[in-house]
C-alpha atoms as a PDB file:
ATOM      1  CA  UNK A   1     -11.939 -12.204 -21.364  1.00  0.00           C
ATOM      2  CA  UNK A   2     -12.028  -9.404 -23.907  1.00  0.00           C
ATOM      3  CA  UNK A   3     -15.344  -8.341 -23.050  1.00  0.00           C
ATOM      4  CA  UNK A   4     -14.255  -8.352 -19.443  1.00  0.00           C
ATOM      5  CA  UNK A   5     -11.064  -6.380 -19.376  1.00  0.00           C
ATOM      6  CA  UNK A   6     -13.645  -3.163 -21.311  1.00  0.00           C
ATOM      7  CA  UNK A   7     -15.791  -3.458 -18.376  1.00  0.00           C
ATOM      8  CA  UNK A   8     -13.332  -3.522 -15.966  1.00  0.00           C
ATOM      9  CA  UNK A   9     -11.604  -0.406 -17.719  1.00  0.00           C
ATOM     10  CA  UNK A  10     -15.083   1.402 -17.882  1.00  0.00           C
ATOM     11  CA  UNK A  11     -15.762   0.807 -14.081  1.00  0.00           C
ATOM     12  CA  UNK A  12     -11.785   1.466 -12.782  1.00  0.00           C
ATOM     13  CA  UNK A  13     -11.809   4.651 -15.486  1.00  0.00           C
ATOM     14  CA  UNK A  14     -14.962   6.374 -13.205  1.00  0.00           C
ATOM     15  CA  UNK A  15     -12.437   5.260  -9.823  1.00  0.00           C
ATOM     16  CA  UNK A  16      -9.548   6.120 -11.178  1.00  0.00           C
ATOM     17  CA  UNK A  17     -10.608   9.671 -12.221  1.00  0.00           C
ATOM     18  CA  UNK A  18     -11.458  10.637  -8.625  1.00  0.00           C
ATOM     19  CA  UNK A  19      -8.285   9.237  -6.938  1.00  0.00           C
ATOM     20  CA  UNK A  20      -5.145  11.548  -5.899  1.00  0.00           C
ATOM     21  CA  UNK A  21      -1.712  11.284  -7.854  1.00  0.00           C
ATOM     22  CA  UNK A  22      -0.166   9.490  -4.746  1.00  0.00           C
ATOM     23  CA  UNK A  23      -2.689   7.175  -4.557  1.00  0.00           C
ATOM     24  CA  UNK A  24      -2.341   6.141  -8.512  1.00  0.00           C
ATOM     25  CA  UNK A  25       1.568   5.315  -8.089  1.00  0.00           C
ATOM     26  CA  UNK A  26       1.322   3.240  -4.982  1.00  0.00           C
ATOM     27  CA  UNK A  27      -1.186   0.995  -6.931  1.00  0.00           C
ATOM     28  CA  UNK A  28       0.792   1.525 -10.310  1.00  0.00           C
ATOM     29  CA  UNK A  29       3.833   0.648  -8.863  1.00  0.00           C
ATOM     30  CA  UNK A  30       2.696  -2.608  -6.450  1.00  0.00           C
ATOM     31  CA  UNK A  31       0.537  -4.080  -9.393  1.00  0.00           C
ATOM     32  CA  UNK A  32       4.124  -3.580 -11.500  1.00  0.00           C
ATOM     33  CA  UNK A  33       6.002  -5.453  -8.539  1.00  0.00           C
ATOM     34  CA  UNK A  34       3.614  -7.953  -7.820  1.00  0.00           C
ATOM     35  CA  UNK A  35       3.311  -8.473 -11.857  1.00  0.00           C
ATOM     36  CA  UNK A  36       7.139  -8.711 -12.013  1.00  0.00           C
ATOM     37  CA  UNK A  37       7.486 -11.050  -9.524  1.00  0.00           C
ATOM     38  CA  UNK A  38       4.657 -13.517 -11.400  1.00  0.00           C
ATOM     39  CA  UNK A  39       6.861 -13.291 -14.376  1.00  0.00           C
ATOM     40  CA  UNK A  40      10.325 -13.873 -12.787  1.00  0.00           C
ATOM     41  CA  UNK A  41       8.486 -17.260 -11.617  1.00  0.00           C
ATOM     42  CA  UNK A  42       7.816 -18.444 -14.569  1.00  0.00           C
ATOM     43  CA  UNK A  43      10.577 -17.668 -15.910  1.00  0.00           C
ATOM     44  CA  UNK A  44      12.553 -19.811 -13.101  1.00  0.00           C
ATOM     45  CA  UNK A  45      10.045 -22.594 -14.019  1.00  0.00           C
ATOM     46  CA  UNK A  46       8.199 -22.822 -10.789  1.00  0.00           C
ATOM     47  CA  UNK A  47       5.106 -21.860 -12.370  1.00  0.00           C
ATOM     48  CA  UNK A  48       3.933 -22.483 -15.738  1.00  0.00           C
ATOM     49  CA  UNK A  49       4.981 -19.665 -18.513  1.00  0.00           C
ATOM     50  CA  UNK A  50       3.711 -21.727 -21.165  1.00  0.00           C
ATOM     51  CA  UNK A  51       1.134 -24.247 -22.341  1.00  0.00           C
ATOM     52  CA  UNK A  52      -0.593 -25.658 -25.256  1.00  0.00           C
ATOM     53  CA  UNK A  53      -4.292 -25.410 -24.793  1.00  0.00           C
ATOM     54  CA  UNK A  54      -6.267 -22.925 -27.544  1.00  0.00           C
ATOM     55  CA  UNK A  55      -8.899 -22.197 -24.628  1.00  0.00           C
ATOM     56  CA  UNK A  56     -10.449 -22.327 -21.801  1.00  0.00           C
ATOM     57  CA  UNK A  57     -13.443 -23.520 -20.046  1.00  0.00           C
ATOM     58  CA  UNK A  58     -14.741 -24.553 -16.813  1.00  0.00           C
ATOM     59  CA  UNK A  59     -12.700 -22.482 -13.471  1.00  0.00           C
ATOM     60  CA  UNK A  60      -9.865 -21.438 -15.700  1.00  0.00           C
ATOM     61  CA  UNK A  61     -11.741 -19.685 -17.836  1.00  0.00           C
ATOM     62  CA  UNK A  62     -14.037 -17.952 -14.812  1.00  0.00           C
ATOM     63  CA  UNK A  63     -10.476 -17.421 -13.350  1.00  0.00           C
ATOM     64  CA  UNK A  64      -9.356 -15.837 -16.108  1.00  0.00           C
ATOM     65  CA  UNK A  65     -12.803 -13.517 -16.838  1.00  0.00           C
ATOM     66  CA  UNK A  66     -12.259 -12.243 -13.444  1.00  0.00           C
ATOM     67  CA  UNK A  67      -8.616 -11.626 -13.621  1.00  0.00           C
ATOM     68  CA  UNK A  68      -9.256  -9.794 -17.109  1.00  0.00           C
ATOM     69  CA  UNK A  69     -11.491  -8.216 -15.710  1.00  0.00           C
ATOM     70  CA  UNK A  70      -8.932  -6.953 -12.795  1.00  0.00           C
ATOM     71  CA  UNK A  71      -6.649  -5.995 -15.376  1.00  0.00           C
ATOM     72  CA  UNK A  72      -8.775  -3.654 -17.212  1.00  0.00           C
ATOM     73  CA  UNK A  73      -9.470  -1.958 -14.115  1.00  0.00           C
ATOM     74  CA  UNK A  74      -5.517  -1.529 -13.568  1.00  0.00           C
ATOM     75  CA  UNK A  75      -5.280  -0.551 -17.254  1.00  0.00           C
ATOM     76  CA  UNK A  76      -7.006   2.441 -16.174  1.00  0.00           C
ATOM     77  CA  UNK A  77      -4.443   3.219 -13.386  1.00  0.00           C
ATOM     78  CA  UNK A  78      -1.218   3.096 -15.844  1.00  0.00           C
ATOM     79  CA  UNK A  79      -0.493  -0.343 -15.598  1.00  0.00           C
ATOM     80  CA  UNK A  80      -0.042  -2.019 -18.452  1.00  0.00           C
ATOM     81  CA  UNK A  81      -2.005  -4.725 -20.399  1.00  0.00           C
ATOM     82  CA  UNK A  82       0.091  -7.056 -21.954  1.00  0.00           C
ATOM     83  CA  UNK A  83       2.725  -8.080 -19.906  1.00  0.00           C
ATOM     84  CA  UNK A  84       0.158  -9.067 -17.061  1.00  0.00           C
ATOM     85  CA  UNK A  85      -2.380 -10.665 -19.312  1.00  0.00           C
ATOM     86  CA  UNK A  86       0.692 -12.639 -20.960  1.00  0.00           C
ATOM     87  CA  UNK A  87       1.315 -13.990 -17.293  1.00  0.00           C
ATOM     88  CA  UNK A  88      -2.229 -14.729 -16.981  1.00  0.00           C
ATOM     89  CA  UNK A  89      -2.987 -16.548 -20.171  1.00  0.00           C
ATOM     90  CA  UNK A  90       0.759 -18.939 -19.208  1.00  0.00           C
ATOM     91  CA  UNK A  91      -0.682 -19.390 -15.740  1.00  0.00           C
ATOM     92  CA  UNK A  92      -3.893 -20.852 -17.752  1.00  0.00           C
ATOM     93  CA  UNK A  93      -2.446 -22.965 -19.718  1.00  0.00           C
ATOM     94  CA  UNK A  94      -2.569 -21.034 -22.836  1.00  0.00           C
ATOM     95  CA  UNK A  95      -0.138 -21.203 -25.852  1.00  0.00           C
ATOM     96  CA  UNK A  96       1.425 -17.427 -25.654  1.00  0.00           C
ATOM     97  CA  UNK A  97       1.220 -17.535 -29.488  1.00  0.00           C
ATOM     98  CA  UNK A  98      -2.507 -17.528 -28.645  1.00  0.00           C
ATOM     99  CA  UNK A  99      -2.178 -15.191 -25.954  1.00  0.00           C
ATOM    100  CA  UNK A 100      -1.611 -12.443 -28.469  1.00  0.00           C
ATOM    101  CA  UNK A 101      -5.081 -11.739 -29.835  1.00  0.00           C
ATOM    102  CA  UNK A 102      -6.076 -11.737 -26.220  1.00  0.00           C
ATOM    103  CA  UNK A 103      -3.388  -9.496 -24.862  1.00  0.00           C
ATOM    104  CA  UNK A 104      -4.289  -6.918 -28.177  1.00  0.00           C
ATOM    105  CA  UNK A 105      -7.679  -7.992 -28.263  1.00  0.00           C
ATOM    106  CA  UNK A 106      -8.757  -6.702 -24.586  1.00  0.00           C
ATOM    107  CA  UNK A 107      -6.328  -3.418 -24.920  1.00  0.00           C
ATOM    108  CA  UNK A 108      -7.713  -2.191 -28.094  1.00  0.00           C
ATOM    109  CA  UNK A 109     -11.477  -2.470 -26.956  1.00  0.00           C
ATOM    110  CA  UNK A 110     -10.704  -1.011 -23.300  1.00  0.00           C
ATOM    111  CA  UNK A 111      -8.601   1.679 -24.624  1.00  0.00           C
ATOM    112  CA  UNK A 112     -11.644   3.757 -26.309  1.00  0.00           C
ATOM    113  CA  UNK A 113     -14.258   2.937 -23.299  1.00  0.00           C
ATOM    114  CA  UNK A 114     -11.879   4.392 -20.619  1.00  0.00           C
ATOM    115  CA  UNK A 115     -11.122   6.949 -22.774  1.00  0.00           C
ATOM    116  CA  UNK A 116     -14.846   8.446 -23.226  1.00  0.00           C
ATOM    117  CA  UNK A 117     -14.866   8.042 -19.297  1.00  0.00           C
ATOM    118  CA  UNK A 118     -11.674   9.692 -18.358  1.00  0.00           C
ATOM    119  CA  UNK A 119     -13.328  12.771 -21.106  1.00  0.00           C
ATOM    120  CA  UNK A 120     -16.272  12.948 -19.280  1.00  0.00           C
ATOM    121  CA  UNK A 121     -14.603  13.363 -15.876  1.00  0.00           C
ATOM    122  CA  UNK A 122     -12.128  15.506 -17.331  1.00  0.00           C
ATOM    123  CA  UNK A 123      -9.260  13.940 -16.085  1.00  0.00           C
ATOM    124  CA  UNK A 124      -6.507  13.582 -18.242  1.00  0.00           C
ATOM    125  CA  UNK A 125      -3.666  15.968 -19.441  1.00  0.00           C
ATOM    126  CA  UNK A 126      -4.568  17.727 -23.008  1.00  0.00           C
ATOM    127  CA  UNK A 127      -0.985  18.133 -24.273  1.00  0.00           C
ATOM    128  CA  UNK A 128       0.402  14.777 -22.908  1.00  0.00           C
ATOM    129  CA  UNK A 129      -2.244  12.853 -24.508  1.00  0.00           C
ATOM    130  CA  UNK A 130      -1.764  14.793 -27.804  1.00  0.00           C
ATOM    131  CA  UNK A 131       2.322  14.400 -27.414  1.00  0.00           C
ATOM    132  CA  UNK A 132       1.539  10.459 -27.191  1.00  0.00           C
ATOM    133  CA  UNK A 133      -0.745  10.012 -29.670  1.00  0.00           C
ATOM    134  CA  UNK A 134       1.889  11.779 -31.755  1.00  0.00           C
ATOM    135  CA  UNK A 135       4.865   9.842 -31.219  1.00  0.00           C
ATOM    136  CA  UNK A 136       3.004   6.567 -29.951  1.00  0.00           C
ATOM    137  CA  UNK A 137       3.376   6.035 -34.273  1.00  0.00           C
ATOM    138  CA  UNK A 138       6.945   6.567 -34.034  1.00  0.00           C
ATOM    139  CA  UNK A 139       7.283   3.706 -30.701  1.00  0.00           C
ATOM    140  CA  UNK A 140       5.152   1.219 -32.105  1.00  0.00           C
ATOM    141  CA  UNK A 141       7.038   1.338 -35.586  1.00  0.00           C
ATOM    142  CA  UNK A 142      10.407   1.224 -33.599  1.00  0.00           C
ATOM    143  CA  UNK A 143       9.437  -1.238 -30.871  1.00  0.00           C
ATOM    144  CA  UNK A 144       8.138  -3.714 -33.189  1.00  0.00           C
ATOM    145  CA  UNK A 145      11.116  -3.358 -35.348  1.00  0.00           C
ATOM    146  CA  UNK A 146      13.160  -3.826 -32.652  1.00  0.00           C
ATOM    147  CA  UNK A 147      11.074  -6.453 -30.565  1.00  0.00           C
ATOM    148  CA  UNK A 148      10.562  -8.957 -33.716  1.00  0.00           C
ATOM    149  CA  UNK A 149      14.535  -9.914 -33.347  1.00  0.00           C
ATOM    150  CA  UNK A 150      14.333 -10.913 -29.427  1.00  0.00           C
ATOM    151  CA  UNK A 151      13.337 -14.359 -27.902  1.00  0.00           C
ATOM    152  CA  UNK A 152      10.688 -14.698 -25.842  1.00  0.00           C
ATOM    153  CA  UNK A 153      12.812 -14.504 -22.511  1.00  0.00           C
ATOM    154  CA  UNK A 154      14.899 -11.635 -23.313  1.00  0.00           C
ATOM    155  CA  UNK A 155      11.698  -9.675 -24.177  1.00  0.00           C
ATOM    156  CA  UNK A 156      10.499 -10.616 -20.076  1.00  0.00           C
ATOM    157  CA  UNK A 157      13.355  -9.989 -19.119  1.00  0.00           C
ATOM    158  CA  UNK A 158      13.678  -6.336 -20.441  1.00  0.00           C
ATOM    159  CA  UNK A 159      10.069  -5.999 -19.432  1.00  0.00           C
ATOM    160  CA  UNK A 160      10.641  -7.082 -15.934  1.00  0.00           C
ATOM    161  CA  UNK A 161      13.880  -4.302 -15.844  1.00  0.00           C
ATOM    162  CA  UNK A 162      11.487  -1.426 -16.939  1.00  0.00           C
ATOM    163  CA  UNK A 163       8.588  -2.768 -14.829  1.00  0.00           C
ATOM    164  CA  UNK A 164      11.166  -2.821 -11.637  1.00  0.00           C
ATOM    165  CA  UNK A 165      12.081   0.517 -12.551  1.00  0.00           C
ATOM    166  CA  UNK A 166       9.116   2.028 -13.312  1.00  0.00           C
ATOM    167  CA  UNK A 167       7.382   0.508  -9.642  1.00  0.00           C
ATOM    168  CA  UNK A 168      10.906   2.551  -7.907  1.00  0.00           C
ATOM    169  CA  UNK A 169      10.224   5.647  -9.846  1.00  0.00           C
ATOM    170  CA  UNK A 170       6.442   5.592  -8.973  1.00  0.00           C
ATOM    171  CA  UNK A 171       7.368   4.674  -5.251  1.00  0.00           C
ATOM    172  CA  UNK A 172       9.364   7.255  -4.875  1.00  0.00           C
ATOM    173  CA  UNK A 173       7.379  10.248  -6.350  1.00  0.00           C
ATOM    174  CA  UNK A 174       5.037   8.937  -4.400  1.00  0.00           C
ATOM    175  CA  UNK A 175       7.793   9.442  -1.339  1.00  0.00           C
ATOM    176  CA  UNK A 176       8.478  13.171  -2.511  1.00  0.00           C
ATOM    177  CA  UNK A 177       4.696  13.679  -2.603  1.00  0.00           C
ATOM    178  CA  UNK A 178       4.138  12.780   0.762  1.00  0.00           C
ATOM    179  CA  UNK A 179       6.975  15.206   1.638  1.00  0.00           C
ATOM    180  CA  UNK A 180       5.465  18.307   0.537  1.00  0.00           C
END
């Protein structure tokens, strides 16, 4: 799944890189919907959000290469890894305690390959990048801080607030885009 989620960063970085600003919200902010609404499900207990199983084989595990793979590709576009790839991994069956190496696992190898791609094309913002590498030491520290005294369901449920915001604020810079 790893290995999948790099490839599908390295192929979404090179379509990514060519697409407009407008273009990149819409997606960012349906994936972040359609995400959002996976995760209220499970959380209502209509689908699973949980299992016990340390693996996968058989369709599940070709189910979730191909969603991983799907993911990395969306990486690319802004959306984020873990929450999605949490959902995924409960869907499967997976103990979310197992989820994690997954989840960090697939983020930290993509990260590098659709960096070098998004470099070569040029497309990426100099000063932003260097603000966030910056202070990304400063979120992580505070997040995990922070993150370490929450349940599991009131960490979804703050992540499905700032994904619902985040899709409305994309959607509608999108709006004001289209405007101009």
């Amino acid at each position: 799944m790893i290995v999948a989620a790099v490839v599908g960063a390295y192929l979404g970085a090179g379509v990514v890189a060519k697409l407009p600003t407008k273009v990149i919200r819409l997606l960012m902010g349906t994936a972040l919907i359609v995400i959002g609404i996976v995760i209220v499900i499970q959380m209502m207990g209509l689908i699973p959000s949980s299992g016990v199983a340390t693996g996968l084989s058989g369709i599940k595990l070709v189910i979730g290469i191909a969603a991983n793979f799907i993911l990395g590709a969306l990486m690319t576009a802004g959306v984020g890894m873990y929450a999605p790839c949490l959902a995924l991994v409960c869907l499967l069956g997976i103990n979310p305690m197992i989820a994690f190496p997954i989840m960090m696992g697939s983020s930290a190898y993509l990260m590098p390959v659709a960096s070098l791609k998004f470099i070569k094309e040029g497309a990426y913002n100099r000063k932003a990048s260097l603000a966030i590498a910056i202070f990304g030491i400063f979120g992580v520290f505070i997040g995990y801080r922070f993150i370490k005294m929450l349940n599991l369901n009131a960490l979804k449920f703050i992540i499905i607030i700032v994904m619902a915001y985040s899709a409305v604020s994309l959607f509608y810079s999108a709006y004001k885009d289209s405007k101009k």
